[in-house]
Protein backbone atom coordinates (compact mmCIF):
# COMPACT_ATOMS: atom_id res chain seq x y z
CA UNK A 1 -21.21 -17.62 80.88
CA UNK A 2 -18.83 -20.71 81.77
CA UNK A 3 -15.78 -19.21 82.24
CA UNK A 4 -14.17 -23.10 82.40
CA UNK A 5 -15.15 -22.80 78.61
CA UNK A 6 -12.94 -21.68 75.62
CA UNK A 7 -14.04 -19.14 73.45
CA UNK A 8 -13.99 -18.03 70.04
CA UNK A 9 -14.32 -13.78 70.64
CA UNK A 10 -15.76 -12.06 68.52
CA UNK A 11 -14.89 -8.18 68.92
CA UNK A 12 -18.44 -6.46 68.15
CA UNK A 13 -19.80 -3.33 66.98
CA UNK A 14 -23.13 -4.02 65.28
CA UNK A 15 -21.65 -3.61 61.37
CA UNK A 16 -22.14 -5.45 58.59
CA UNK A 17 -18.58 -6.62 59.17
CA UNK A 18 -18.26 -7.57 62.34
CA UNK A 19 -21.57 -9.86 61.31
CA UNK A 20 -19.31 -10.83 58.56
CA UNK A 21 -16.33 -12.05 61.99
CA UNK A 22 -19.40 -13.69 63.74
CA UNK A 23 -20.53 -15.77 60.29
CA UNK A 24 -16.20 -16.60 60.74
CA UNK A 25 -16.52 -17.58 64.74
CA UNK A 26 -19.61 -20.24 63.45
CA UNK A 27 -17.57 -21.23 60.21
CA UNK A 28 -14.84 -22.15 63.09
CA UNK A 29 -16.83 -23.43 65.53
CA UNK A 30 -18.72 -26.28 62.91
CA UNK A 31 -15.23 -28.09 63.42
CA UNK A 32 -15.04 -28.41 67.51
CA UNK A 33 -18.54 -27.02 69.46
CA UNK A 34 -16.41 -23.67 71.06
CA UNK A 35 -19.10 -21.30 72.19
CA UNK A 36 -18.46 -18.00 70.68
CA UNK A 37 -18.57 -14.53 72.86
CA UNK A 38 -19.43 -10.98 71.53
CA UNK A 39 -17.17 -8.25 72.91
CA UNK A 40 -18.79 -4.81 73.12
CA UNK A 41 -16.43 -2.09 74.57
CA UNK A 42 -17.14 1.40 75.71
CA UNK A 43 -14.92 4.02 76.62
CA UNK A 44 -14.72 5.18 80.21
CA UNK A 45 -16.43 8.05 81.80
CA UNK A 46 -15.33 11.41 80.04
CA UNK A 47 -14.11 14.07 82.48
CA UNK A 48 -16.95 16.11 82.17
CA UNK A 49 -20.02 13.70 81.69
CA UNK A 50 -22.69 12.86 83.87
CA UNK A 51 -22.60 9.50 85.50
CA UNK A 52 -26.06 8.88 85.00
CA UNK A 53 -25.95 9.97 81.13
CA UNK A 54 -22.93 7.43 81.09
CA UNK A 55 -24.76 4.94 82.58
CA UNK A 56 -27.56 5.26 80.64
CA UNK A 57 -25.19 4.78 77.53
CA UNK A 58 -23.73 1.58 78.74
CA UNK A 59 -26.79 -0.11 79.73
CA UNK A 60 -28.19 0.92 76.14
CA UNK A 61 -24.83 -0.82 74.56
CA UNK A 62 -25.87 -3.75 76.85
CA UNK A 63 -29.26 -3.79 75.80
CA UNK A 64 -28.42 -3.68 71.98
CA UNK A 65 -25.83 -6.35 72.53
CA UNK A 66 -28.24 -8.57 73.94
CA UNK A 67 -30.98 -8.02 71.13
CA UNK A 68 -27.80 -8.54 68.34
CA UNK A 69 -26.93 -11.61 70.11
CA UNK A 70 -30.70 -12.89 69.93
CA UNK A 71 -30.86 -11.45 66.27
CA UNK A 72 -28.17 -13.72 65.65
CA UNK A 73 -29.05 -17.00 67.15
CA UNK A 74 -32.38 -17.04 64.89
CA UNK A 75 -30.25 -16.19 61.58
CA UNK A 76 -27.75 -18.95 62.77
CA UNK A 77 -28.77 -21.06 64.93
CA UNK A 78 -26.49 -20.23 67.92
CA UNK A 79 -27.00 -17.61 70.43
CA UNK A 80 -23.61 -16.60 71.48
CA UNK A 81 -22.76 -14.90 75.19
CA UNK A 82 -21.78 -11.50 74.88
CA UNK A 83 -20.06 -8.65 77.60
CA UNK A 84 -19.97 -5.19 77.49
CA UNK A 85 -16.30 -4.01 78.75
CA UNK A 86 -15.27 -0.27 80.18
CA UNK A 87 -12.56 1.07 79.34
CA UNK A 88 -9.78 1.17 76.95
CA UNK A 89 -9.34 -0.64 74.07
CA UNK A 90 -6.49 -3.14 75.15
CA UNK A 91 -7.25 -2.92 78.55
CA UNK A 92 -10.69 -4.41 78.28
CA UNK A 93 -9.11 -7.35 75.81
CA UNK A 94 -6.76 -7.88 78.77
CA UNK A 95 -9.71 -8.58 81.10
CA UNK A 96 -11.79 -10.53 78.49
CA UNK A 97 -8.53 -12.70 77.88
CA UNK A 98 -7.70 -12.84 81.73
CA UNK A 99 -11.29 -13.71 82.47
CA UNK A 100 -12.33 -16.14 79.89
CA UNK A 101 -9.94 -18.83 78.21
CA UNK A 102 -9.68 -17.48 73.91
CA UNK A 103 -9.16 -19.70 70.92
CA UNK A 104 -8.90 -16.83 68.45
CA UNK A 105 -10.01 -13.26 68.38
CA UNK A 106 -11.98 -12.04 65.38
CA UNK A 107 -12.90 -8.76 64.01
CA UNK A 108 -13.35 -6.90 61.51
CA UNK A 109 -10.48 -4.29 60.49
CA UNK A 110 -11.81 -1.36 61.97
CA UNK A 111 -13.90 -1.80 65.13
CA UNK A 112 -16.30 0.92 65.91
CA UNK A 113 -16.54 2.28 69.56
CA UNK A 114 -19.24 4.26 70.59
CA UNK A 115 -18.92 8.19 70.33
CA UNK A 116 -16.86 7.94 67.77
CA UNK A 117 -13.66 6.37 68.27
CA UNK A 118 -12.38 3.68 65.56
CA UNK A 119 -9.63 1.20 66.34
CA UNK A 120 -7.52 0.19 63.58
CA UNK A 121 -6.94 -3.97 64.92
CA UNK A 122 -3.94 -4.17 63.35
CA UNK A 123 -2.03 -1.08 64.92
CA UNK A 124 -3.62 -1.85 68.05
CA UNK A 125 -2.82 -5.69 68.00
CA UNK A 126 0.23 -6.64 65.70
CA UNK A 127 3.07 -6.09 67.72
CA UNK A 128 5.20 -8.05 70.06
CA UNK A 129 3.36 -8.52 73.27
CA UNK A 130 0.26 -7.12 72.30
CA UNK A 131 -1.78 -10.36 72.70
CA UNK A 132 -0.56 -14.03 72.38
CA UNK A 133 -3.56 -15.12 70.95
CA UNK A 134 -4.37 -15.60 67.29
CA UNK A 135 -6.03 -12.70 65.59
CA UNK A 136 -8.52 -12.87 62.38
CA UNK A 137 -8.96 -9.84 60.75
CA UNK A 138 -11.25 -9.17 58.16
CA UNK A 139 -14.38 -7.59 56.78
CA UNK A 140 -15.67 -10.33 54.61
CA UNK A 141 -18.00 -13.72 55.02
CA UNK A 142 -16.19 -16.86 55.06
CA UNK A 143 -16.62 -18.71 51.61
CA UNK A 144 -16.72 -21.82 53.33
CA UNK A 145 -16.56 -24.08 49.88
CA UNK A 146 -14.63 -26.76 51.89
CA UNK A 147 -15.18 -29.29 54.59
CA UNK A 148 -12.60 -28.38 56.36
CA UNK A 149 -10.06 -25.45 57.10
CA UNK A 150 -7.78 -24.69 54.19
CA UNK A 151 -4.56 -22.69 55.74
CA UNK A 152 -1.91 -21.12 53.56
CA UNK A 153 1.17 -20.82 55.64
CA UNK A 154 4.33 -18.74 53.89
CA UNK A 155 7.76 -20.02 55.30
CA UNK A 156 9.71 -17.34 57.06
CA UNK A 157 13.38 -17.35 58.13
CA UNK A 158 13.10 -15.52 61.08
CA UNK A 159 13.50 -17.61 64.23
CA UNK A 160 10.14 -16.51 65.34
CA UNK A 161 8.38 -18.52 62.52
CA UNK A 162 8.76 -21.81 64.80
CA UNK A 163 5.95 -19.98 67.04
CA UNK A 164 3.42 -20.54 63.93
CA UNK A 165 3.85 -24.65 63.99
CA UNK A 166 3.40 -23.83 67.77
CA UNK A 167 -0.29 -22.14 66.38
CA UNK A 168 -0.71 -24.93 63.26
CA UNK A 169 -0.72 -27.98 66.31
CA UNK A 170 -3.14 -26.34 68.31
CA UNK A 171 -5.48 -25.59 65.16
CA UNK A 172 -4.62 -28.94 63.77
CA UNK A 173 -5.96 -29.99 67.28
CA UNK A 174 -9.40 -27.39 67.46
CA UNK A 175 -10.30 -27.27 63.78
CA UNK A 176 -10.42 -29.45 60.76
CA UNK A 177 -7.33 -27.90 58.78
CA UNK A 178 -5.41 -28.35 55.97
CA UNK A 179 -1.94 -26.62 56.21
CA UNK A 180 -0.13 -25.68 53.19
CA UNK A 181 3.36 -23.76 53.27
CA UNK A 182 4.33 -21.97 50.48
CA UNK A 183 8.54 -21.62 50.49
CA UNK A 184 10.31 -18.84 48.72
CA UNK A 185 13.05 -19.50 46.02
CA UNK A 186 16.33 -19.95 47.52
CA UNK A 187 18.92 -17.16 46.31
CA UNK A 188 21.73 -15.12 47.58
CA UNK A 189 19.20 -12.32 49.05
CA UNK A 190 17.56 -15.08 51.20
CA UNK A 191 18.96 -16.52 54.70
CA UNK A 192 19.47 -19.69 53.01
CA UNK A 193 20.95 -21.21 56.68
CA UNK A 194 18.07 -19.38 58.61
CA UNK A 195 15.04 -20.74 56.29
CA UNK A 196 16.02 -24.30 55.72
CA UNK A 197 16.32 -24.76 59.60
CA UNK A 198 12.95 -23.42 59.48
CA UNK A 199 11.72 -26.04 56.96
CA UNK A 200 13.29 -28.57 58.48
CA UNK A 201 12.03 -27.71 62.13
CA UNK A 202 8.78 -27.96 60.42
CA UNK A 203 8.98 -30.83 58.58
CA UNK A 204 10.27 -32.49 61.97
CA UNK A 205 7.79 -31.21 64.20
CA UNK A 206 4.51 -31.77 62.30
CA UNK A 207 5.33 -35.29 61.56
CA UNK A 208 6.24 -35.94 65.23
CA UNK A 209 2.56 -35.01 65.65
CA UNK A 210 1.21 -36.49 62.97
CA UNK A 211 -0.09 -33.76 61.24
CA UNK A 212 -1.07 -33.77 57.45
CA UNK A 213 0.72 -30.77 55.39
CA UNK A 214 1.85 -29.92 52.08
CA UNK A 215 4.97 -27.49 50.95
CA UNK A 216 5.03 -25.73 47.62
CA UNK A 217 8.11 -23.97 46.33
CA UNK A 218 7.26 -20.40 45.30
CA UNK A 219 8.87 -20.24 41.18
CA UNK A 220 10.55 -17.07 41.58
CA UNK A 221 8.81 -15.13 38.81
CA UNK A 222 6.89 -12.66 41.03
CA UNK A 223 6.97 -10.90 44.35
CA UNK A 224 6.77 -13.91 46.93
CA UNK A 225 3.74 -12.30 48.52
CA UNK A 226 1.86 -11.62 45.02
CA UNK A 227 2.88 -15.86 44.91
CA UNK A 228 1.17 -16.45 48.44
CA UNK A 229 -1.96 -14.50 47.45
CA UNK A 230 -2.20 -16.30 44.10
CA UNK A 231 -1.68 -19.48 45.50
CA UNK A 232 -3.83 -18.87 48.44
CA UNK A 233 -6.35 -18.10 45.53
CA UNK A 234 -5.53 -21.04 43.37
CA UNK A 235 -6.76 -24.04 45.62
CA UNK A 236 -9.74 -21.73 47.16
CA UNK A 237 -8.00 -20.91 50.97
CA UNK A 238 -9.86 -19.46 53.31
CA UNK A 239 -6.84 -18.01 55.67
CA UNK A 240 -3.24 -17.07 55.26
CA UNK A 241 -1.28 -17.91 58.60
CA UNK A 242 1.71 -15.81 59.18
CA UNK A 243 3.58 -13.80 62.18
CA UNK A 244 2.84 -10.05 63.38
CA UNK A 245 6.75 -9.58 61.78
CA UNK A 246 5.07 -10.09 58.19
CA UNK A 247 1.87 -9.16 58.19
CA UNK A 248 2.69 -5.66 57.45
CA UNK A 249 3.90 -6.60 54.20
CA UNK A 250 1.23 -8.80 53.76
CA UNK A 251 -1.15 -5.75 54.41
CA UNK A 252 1.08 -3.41 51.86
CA UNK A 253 0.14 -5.85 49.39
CA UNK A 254 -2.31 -4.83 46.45
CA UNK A 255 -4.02 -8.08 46.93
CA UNK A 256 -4.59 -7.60 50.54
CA UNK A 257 -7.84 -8.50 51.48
CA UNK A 258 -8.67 -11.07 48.93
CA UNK A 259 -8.27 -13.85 51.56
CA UNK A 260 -8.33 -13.22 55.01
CA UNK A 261 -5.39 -13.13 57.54
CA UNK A 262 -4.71 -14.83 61.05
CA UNK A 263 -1.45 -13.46 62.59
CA UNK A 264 -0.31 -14.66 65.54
CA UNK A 265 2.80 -12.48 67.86
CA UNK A 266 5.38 -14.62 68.23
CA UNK A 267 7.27 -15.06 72.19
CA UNK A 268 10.55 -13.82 70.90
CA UNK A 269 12.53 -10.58 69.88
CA UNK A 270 11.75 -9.36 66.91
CA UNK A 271 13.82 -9.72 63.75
CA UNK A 272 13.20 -8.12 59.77
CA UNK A 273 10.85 -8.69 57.72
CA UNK A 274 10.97 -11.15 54.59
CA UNK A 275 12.35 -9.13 51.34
């Protein structure tokens, strides 16, 4: 592995759905050549186990990494590199991130560890500090009906949503993407002051860079995430954007998992979530 290289990491536990984050990482990768690298973690020693049992375990994960890794070069057409990590859960994504430079981490919402430990992403990674690189969750195949990227983007008032045009320049940079906010309606429950500095630090930024983006004004007449999810559906998206502050009402939503979600932690304090 070339660790001068950026990645596209794909956390891996030989399910249907983390195929399902791999068929994302080669979606991704059609629009700028990023290699893509298969995580496998394992747990550290327990207490009271053999260290030749152990070992025997992690050179077996090794061993089925490599022959998934193979499995999925013929199906696709690229072999990707893949590791096998010891040790915690965020630890290990600590030294994978340290080691190797990471577009985006993808995975499917519950990754399986051996013996029988499940990490729920989303606990593990949507809080302030807990990575401050962009996270895909999801358990399904891309649809990939479009040439390029389509990105729904809802505005937020917080302060921390300027860290997501920080996120749309360097995807508007990697990947072939069209980026298209989706406002709510502006009453007396909304930071009125808050959001339009938002939409105008937007507005300002992304043309500065020349970046190609559309905003659509949410109508009012339904929940503004039931608008996102029907307007993500509406033109065919194949990602909602939006901050670790938000996607926990995103996630509450009954339409959760019809389109798939990139968060991103934002650098600051966090504030409230969007009513």
């Amino acid at each position: 592995m070339d660790r001068g290289k950026t990645y596209i990491v794909v956390l891996w536990d030989g399910s249907e759905q983390a195929e399902n984050a791999y068929r994302h990482a080669q979606f991704m990768r059609k629009k700028i050549e990023y290699p893509v690298l298969l995580v496998r973690i394992v747990k550290e020693k327990g207490l009271f186990e053999s260290k030749a049992s152990y070992d025997m375990e992690v050179e077996r994960e090794r061993e089925l990494l490599k022959s998934a890794a193979e499995e999925l070069g013929r199906k696709y057409g690229i072999v990707p590199d893949c590791i096998v990590k010891q040790g915690a859960f965020k630890s290990c994504m600590k030294e994978v991130l340290n080691e190797y430079s990471c577009s985006i981490i993808i995975s499917p919402e519950t990754y399986s560890i051996p013996k029988g430990e499940e990490v729920a992403i989303a606990r593990e990674y949507s809080k302030y500090g807990d990575t401050d690189v962009a996270v895909l969750v999801t358990n399904k195949a891309p649809q990939t009906k479009h040439s390029s990227i389509e990105i729904v983007i809802p505005m937020e008032h917080e302060a921390e949503f300027k860290d997501v045009i920080d996120c749309v320049i360097a995807f508007s940079r990697k990947y072939e993407c069209n980026f298209n906010f989706v406002k709510p309606v502006l009453s007396d429950a909304q930071p009125k002051r808050e959001l339009l500095s938002n939409i105008y630090f937007t507005k300002q930024v992304l043309e500065a860079n020349n970046i190609v983006y559309g905003i659509k004004s949410a109508t009012g007449s339904d929940n503004f995430v039931d608008e996102i999810f029907s307007f993500a559906g509406s033109i065919e998206a194949d990602y909602i954007l939006t901050t670790s502050i938000n996607y926990g009402l995103i996630r509450k939503n009954p339409k959760y998992g019809e389109v798939p979600i990139i968060w991103i932690n934002p650098h600051k304090r966090l504030l409230q979530n969007f009513n």
